[in-house]
C-alpha atoms as a PDB file:
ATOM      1  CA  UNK A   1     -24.974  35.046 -11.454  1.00  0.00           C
ATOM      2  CA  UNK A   2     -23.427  35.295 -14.960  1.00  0.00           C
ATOM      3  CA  UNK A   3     -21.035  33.197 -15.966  1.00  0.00           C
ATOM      4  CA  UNK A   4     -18.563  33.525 -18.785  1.00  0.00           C
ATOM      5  CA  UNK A   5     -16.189  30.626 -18.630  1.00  0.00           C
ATOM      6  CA  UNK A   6     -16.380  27.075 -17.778  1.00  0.00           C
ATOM      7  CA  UNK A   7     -13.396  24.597 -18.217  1.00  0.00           C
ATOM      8  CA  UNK A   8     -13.635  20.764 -17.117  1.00  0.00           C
ATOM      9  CA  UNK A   9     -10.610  19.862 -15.477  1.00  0.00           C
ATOM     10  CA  UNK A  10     -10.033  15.935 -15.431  1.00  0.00           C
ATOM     11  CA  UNK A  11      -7.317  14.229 -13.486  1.00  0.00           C
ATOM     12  CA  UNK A  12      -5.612  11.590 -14.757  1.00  0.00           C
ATOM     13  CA  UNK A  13      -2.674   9.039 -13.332  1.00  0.00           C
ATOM     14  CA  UNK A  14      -1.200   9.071 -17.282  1.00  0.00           C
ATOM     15  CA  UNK A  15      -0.738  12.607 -18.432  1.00  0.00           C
ATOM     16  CA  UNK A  16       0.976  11.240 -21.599  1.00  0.00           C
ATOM     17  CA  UNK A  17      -1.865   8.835 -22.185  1.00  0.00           C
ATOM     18  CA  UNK A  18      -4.366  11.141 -21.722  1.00  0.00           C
ATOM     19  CA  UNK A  19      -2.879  13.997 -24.190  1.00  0.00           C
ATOM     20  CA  UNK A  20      -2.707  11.431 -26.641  1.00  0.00           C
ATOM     21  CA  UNK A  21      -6.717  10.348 -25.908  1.00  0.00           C
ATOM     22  CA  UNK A  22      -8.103  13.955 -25.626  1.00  0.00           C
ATOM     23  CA  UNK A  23      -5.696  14.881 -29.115  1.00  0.00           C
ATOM     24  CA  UNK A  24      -7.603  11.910 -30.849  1.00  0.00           C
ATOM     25  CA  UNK A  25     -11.245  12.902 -29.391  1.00  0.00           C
ATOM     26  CA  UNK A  26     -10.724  16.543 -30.114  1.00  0.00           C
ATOM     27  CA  UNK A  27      -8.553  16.036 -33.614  1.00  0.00           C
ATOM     28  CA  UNK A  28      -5.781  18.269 -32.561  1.00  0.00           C
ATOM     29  CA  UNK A  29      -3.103  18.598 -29.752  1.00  0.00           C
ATOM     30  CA  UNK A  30      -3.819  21.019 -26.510  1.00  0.00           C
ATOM     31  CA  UNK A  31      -3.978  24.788 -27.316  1.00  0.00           C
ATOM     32  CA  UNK A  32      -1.856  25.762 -24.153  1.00  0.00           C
ATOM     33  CA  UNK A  33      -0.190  24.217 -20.787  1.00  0.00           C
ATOM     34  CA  UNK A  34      -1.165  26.608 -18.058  1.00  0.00           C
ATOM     35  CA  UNK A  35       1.391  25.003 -15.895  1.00  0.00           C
ATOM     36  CA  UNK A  36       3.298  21.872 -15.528  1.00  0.00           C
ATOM     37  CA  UNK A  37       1.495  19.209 -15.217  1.00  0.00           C
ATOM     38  CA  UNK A  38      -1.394  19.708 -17.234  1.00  0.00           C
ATOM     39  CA  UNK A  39      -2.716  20.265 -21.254  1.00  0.00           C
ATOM     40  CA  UNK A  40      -5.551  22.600 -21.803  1.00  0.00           C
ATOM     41  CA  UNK A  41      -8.129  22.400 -25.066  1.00  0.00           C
ATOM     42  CA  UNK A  42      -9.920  25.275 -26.060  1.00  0.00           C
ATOM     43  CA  UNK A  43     -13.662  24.268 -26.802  1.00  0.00           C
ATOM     44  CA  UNK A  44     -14.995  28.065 -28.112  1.00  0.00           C
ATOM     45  CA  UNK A  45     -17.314  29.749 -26.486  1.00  0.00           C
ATOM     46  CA  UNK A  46     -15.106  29.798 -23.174  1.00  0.00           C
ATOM     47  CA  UNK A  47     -15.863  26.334 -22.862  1.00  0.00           C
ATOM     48  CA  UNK A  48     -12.150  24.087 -22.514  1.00  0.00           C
ATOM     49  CA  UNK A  49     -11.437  21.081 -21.257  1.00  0.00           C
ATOM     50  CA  UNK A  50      -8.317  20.356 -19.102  1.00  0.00           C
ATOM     51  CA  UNK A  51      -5.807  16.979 -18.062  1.00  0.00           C
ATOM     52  CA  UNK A  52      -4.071  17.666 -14.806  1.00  0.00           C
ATOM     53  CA  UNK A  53      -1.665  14.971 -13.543  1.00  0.00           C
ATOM     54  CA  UNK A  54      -2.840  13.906  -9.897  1.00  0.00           C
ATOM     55  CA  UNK A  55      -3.015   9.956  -9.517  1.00  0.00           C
ATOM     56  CA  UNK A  56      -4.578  10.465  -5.779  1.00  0.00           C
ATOM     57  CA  UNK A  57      -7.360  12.172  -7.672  1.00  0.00           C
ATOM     58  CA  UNK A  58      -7.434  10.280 -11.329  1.00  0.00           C
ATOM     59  CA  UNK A  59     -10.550   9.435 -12.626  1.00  0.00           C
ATOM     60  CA  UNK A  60     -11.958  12.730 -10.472  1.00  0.00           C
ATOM     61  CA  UNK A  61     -12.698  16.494 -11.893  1.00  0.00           C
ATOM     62  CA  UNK A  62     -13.448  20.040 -10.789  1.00  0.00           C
ATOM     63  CA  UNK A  63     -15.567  22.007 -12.684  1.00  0.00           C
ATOM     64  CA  UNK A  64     -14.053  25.662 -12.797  1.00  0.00           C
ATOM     65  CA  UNK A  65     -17.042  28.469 -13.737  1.00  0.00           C
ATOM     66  CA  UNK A  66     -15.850  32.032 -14.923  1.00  0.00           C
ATOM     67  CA  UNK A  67     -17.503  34.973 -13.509  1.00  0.00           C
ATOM     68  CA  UNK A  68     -16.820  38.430 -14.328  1.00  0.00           C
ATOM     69  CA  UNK A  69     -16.930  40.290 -10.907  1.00  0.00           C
ATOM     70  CA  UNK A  70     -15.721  37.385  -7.960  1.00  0.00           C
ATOM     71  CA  UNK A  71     -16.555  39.171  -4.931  1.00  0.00           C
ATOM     72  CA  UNK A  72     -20.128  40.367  -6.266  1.00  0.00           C
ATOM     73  CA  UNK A  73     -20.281  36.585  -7.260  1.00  0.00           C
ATOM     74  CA  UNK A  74     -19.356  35.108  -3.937  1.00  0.00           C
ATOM     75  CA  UNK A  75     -21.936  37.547  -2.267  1.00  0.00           C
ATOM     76  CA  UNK A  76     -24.570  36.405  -4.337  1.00  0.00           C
ATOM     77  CA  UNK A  77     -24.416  32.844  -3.064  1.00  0.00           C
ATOM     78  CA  UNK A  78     -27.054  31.876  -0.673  1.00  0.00           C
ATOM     79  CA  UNK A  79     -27.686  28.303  -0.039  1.00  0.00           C
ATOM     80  CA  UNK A  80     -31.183  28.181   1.925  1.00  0.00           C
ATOM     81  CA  UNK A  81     -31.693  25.137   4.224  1.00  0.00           C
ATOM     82  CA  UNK A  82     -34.952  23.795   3.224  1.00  0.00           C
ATOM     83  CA  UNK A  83     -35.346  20.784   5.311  1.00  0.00           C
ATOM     84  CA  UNK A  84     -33.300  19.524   8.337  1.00  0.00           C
ATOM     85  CA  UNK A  85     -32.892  16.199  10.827  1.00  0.00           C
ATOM     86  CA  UNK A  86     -30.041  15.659  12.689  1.00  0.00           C
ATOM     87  CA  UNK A  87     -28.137  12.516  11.761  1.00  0.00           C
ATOM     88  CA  UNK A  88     -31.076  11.653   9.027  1.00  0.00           C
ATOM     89  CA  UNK A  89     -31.094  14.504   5.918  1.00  0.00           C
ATOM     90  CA  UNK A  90     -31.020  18.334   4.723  1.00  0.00           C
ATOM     91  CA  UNK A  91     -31.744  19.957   1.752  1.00  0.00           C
ATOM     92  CA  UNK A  92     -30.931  23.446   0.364  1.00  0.00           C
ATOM     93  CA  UNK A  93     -31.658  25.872  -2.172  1.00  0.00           C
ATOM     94  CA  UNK A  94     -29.471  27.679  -4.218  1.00  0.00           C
ATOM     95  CA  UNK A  95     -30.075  31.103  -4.175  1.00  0.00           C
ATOM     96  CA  UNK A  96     -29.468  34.781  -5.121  1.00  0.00           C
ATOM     97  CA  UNK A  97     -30.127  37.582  -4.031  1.00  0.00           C
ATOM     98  CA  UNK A  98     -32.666  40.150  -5.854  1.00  0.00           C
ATOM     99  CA  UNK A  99     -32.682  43.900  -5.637  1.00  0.00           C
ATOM    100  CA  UNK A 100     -35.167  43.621  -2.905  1.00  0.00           C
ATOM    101  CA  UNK A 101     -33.345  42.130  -0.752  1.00  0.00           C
ATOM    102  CA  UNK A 102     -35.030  38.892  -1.087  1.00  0.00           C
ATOM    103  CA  UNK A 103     -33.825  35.450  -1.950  1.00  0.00           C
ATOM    104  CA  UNK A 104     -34.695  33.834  -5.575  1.00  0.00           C
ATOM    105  CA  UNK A 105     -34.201  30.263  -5.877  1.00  0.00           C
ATOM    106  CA  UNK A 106     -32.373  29.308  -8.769  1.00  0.00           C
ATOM    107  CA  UNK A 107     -34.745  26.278  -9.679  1.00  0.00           C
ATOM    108  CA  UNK A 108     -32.899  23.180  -8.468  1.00  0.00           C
ATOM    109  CA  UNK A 109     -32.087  21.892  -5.123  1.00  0.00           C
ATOM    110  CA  UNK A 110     -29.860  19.515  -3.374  1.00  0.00           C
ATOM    111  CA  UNK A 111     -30.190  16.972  -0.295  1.00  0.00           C
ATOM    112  CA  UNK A 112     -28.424  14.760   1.535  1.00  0.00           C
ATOM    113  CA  UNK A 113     -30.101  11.532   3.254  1.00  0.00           C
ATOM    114  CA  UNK A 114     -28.763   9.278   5.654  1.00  0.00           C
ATOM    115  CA  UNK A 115     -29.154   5.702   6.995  1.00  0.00           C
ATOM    116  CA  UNK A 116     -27.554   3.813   8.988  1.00  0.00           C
ATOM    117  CA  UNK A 117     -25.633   1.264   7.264  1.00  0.00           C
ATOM    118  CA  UNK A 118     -23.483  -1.908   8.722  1.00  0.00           C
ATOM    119  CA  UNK A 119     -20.839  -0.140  10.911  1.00  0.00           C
ATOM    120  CA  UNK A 120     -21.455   3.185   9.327  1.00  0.00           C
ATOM    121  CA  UNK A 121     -23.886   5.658   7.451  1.00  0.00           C
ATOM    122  CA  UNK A 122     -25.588   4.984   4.082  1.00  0.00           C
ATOM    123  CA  UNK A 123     -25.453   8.861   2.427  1.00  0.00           C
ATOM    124  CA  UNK A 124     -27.611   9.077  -0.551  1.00  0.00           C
ATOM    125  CA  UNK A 125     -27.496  12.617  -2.527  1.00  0.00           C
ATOM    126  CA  UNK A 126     -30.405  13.718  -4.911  1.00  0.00           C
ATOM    127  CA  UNK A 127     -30.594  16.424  -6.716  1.00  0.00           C
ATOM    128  CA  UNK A 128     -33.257  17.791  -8.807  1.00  0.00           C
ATOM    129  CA  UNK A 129     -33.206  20.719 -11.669  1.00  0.00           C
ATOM    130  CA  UNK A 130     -36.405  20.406 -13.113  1.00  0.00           C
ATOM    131  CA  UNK A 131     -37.847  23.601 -12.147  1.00  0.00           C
ATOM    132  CA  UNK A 132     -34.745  25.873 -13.418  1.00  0.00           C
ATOM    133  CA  UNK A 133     -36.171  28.543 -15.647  1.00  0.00           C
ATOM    134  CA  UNK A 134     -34.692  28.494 -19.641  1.00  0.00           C
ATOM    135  CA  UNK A 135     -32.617  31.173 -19.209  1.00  0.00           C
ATOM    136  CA  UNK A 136     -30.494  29.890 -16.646  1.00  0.00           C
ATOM    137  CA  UNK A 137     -30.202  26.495 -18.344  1.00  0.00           C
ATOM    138  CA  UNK A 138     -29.033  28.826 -21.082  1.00  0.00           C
ATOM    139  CA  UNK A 139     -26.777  30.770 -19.097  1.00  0.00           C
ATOM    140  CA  UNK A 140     -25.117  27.924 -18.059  1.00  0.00           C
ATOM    141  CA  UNK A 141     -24.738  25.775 -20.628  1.00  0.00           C
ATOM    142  CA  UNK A 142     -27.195  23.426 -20.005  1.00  0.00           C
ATOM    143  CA  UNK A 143     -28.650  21.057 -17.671  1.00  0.00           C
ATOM    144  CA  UNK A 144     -27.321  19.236 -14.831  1.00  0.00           C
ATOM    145  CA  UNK A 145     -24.372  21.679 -15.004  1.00  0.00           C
ATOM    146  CA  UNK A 146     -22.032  19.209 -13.370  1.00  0.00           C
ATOM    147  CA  UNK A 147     -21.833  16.007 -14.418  1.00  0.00           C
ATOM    148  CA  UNK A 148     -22.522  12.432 -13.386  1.00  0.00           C
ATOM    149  CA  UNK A 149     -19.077  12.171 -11.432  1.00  0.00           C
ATOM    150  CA  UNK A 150     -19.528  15.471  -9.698  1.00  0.00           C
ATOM    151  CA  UNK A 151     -22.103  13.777  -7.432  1.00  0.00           C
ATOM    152  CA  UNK A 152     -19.449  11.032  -6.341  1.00  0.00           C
ATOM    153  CA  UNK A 153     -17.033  14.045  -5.955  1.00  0.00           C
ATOM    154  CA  UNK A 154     -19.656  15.972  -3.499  1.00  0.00           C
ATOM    155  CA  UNK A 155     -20.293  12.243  -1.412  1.00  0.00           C
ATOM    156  CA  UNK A 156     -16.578  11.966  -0.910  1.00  0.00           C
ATOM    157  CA  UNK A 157     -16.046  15.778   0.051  1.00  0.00           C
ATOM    158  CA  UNK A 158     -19.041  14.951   2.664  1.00  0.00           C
ATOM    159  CA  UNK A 159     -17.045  11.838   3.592  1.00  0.00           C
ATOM    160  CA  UNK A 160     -13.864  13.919   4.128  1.00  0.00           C
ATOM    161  CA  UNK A 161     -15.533  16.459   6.002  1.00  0.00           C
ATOM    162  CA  UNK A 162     -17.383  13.811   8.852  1.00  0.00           C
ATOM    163  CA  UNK A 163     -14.328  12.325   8.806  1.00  0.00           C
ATOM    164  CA  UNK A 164     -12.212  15.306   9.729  1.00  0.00           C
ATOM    165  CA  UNK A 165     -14.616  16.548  11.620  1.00  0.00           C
ATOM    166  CA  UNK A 166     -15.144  19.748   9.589  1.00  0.00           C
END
């Protein structure tokens, strides 16, 4: 998967106080405002960094990646289920797919594990990205390519989920 873009879009409760934080870190005002209510910086590179106004969410971010060709992006996605107990854990693999046919893994992988806890379920995530060749960490800017708060984000989307029962 090749990606071309990435912008890190934070959401705050004070838009104007966080415009005037991000214009002091970055030593200029936002380059553009996509859309009402938020302030985009342009980091190079097609790196940026965005404020969006969304107090249910503040303190939260998504992490938007740029690909050139979406569909041929989305059909490269394979997440392969590498170990799996009901009501306990399961772990995946991110994968593509190569020109065989075959599935490569991209060098990391993901698991849930849970416990049960008081009058619900301890969920503990790890990740690990140790085995990711160079030239993806390249590629993609680096390594982990989400950060810290993207694993709270991914506990409370599993929370949502049970909850709803998705």
């Amino acid at each position: 998967m090749q990606i071309t873009d990435t912008l890190a879009v934070l959401f705050v409760d004070d838009h104007d106080a966080a415009i005037d934080w991000y214009t002091k870190l970055f030593g200029r005002t936002f380059d553009r405002r996509p859309m009402d209510p938020d302030a985009e910086w342009d980091l190079g590179d097609g790196r940026g960094v965005q404020v969006y106004l969304d107090p249910a969410r503040a303190g939260g971010h998504d992490v938007v990646l740029g690909v050139p060709d979406l569909d041929s992006t989305l059909s490269e996605l394979h997440n392969v289920v590498t170990a799996f107990e009901r009501d306990r854990h399961i772990a995946w693999l991110p994968c593509t797919q190569n020109t065989s046919g075959g599935l490569d893994a991209g060098g990391w992988w993901w698991r849930y594990d849970l416990a049960p806890h008081d009058d619900g379920t301890r969920v503990t995530l790890t990740y690990d990205w140790a085995d990711t060749p160079a030239a993806i960490r390249e590629q993609i800017g680096g390594l982990p390519a989400v950060p810290p708060t993207f694993l709270d984000e991914s506990l409370a989307s599993l929370d949502a989920a049970v909850r709803s029962g998705r």
